[in-house]
N, C-alpha and C. Protein backbone atom coordinates (compact mmCIF):
# COMPACT_ATOMS: atom_id res chain seq x y z
N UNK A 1 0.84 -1.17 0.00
CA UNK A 1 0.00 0.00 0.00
C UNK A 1 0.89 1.23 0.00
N UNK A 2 0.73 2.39 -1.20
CA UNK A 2 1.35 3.60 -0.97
C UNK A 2 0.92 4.28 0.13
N UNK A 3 1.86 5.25 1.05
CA UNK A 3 1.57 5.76 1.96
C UNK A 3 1.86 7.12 1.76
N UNK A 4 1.81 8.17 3.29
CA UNK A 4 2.61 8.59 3.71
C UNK A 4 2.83 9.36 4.61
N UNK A 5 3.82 9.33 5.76
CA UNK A 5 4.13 9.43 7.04
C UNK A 5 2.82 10.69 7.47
N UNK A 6 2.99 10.38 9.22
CA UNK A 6 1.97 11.52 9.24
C UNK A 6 3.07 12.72 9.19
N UNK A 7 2.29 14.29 9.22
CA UNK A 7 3.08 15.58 8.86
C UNK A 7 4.52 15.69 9.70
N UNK A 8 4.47 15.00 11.00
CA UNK A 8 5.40 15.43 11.77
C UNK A 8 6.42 14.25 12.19
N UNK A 9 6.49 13.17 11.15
CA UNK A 9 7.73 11.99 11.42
C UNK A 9 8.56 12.26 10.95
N UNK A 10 9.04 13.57 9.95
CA UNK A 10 10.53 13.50 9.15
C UNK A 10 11.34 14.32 10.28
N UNK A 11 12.59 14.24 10.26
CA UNK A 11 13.08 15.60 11.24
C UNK A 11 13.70 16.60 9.99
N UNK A 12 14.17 17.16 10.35
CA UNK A 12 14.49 18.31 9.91
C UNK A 12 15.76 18.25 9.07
N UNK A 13 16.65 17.21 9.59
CA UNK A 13 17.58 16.57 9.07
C UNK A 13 17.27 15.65 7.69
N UNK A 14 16.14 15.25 7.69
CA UNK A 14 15.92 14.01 6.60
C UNK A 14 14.37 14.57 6.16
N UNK A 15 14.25 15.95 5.94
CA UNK A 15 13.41 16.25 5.61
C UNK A 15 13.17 15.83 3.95
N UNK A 16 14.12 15.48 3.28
CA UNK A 16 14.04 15.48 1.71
C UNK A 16 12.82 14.29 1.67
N UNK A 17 11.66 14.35 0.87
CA UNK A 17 10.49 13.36 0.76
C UNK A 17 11.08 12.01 0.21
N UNK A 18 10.55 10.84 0.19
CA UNK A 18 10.91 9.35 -0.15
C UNK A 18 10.62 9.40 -1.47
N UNK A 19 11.06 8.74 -2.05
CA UNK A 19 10.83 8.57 -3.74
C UNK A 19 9.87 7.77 -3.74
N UNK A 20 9.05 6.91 -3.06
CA UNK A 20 7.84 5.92 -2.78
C UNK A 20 7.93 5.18 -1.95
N UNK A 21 6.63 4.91 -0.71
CA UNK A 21 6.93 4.64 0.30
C UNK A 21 5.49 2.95 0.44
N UNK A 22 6.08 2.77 1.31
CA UNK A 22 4.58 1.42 1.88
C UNK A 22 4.32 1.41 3.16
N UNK A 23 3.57 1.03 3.89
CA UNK A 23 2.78 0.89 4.90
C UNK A 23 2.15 -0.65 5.63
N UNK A 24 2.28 -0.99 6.22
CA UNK A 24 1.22 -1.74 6.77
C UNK A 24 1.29 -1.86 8.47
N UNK A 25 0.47 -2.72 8.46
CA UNK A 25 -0.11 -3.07 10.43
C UNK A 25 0.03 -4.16 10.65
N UNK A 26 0.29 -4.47 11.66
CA UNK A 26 0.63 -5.95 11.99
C UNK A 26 0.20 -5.55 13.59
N UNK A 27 -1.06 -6.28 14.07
CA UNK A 27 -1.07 -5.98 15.70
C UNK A 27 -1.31 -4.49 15.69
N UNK A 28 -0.37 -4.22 17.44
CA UNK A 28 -0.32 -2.65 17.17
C UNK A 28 0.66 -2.04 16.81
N UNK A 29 1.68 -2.86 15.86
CA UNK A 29 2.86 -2.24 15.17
C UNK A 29 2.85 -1.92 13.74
N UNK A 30 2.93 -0.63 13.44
CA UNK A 30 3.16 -0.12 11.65
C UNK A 30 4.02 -0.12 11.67
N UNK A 31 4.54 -0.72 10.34
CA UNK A 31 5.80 -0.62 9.23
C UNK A 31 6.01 0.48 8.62
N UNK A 32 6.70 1.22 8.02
CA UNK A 32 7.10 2.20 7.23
C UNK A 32 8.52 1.64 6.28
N UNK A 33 8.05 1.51 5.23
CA UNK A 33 9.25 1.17 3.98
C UNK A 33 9.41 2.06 3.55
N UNK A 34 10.15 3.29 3.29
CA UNK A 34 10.55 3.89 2.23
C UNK A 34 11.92 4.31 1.41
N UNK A 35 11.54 4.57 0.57
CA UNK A 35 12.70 4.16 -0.46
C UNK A 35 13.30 6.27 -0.67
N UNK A 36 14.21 5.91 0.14
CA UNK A 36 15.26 7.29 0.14
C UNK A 36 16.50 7.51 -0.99
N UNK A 37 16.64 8.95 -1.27
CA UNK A 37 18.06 8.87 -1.89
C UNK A 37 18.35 10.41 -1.16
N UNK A 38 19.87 10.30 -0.76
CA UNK A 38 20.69 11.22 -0.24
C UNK A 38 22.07 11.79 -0.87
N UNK A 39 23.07 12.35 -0.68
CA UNK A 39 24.27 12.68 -1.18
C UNK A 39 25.07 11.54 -1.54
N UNK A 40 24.88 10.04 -0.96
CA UNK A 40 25.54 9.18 -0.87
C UNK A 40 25.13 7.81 -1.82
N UNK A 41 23.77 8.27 -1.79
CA UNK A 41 22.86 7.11 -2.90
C UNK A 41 21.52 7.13 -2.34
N UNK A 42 20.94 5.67 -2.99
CA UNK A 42 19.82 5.79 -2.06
C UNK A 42 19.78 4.77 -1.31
N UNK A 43 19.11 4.72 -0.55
CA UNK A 43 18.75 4.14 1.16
C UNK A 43 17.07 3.43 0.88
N UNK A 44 17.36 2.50 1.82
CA UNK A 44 15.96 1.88 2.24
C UNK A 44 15.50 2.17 3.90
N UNK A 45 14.56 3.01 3.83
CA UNK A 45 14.61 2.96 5.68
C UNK A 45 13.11 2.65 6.29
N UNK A 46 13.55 1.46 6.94
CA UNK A 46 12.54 0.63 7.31
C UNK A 46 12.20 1.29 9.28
N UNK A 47 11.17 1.23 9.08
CA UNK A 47 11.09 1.88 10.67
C UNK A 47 9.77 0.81 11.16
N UNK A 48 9.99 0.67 12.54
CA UNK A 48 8.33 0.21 13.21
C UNK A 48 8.17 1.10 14.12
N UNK A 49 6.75 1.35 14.15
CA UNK A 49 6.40 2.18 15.12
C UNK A 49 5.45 1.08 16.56
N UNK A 50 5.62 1.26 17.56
CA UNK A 50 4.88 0.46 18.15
C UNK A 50 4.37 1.61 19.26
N UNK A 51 3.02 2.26 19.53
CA UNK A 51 2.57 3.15 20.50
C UNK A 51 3.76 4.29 20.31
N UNK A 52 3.67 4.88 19.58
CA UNK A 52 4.58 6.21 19.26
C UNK A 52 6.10 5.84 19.93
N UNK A 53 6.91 4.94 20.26
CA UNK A 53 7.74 4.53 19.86
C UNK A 53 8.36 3.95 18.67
N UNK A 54 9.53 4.52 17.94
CA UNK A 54 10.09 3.86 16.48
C UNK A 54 11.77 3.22 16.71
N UNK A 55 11.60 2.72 16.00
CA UNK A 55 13.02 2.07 15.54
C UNK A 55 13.41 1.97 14.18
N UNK A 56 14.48 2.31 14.02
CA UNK A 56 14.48 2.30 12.22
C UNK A 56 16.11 1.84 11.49
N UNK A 57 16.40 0.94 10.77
CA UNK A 57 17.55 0.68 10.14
C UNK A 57 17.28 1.19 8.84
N UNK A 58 18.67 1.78 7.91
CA UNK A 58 18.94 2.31 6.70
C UNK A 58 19.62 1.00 6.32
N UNK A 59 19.26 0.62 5.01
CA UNK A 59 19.68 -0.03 4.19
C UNK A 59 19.99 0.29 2.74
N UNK A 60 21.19 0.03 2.62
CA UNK A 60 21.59 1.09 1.24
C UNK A 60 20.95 0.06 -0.18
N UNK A 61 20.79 0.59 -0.93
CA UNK A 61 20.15 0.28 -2.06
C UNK A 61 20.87 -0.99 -3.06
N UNK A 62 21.89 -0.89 -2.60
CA UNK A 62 23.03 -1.56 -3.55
C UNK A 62 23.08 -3.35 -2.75
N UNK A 63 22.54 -3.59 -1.32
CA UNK A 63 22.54 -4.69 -0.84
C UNK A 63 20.89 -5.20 -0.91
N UNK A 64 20.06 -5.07 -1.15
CA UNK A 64 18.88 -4.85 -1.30
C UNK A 64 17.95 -6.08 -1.33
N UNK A 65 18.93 -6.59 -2.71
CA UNK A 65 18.47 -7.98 -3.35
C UNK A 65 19.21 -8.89 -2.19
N UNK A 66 20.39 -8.66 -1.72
CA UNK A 66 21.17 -9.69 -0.38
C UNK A 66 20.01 -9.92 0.29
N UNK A 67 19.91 -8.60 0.99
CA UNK A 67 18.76 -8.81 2.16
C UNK A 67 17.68 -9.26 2.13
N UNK A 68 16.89 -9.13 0.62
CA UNK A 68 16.06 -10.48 0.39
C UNK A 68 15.92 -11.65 0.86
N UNK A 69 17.53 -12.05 -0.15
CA UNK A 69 17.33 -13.43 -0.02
C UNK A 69 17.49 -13.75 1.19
N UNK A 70 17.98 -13.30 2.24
CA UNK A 70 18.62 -13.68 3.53
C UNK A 70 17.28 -13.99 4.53
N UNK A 71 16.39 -12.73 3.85
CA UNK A 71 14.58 -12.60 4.58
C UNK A 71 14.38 -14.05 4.02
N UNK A 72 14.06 -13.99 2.96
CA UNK A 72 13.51 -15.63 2.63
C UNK A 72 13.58 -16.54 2.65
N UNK A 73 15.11 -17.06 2.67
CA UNK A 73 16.03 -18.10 3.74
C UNK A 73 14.88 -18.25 4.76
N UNK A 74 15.23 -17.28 5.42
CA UNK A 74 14.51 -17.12 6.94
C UNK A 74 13.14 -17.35 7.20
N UNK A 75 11.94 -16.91 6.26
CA UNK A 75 11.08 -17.15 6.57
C UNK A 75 10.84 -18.58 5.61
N UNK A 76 11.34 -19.31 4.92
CA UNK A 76 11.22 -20.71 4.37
C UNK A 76 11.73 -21.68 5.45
N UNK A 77 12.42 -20.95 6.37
CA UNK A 77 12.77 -21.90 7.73
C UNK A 77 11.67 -22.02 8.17
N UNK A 78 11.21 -20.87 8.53
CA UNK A 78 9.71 -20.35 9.91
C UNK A 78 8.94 -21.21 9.32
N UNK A 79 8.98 -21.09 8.09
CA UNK A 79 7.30 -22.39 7.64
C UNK A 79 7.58 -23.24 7.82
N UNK A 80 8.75 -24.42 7.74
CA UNK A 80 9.16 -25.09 7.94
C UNK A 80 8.62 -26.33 9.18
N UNK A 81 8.75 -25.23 10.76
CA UNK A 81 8.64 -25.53 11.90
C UNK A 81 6.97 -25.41 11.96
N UNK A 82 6.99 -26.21 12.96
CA UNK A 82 5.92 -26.71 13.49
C UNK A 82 5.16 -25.53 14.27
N UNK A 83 3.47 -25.31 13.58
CA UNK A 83 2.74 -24.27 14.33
C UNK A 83 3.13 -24.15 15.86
N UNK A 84 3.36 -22.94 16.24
CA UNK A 84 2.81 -22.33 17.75
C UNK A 84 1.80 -22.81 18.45
């Protein structure tokens, strides 16, 4: 789903807008994907918000497809195992 942040999540520092962003909910935690470019390249910066607490890693654009596969590894394990 295209999104985008509410008015007051960029700081002032990283005010430049995302080139296209996504969204979703899981529980009471939102995702925020968006796809950045800066002086250096562009960036992926993934944030969760859980009750107006965030956390967020930058991922540069150039490892992208790595981190894929590494997600899917991972979740072809998780199915793997036996329901909860």
């Amino acid at each position: 789903m295209l999104s985008e942040y509410p008015q007051n999540s960029e700081s002032p520092r990283n005010s430049q807008p995302p080139i296209a962003s996504e969204q979703f909910t899981v529980d009471r935690k939102k995702f925020y994907l968006d796809l950045k470019e800066n002086s250096r390249g562009r960036v992926y910066k993934i944030t969760e918000d859980v009750s107006g607490h965030r956390d967020t890693i930058m991922l540069p654009a150039e490892c992208v497809s790595e981190f894929i596969e590494a997600l899917s590894r991972l979740a072809s394990i998780e199915q793997a195992l036996p329901p909860l």
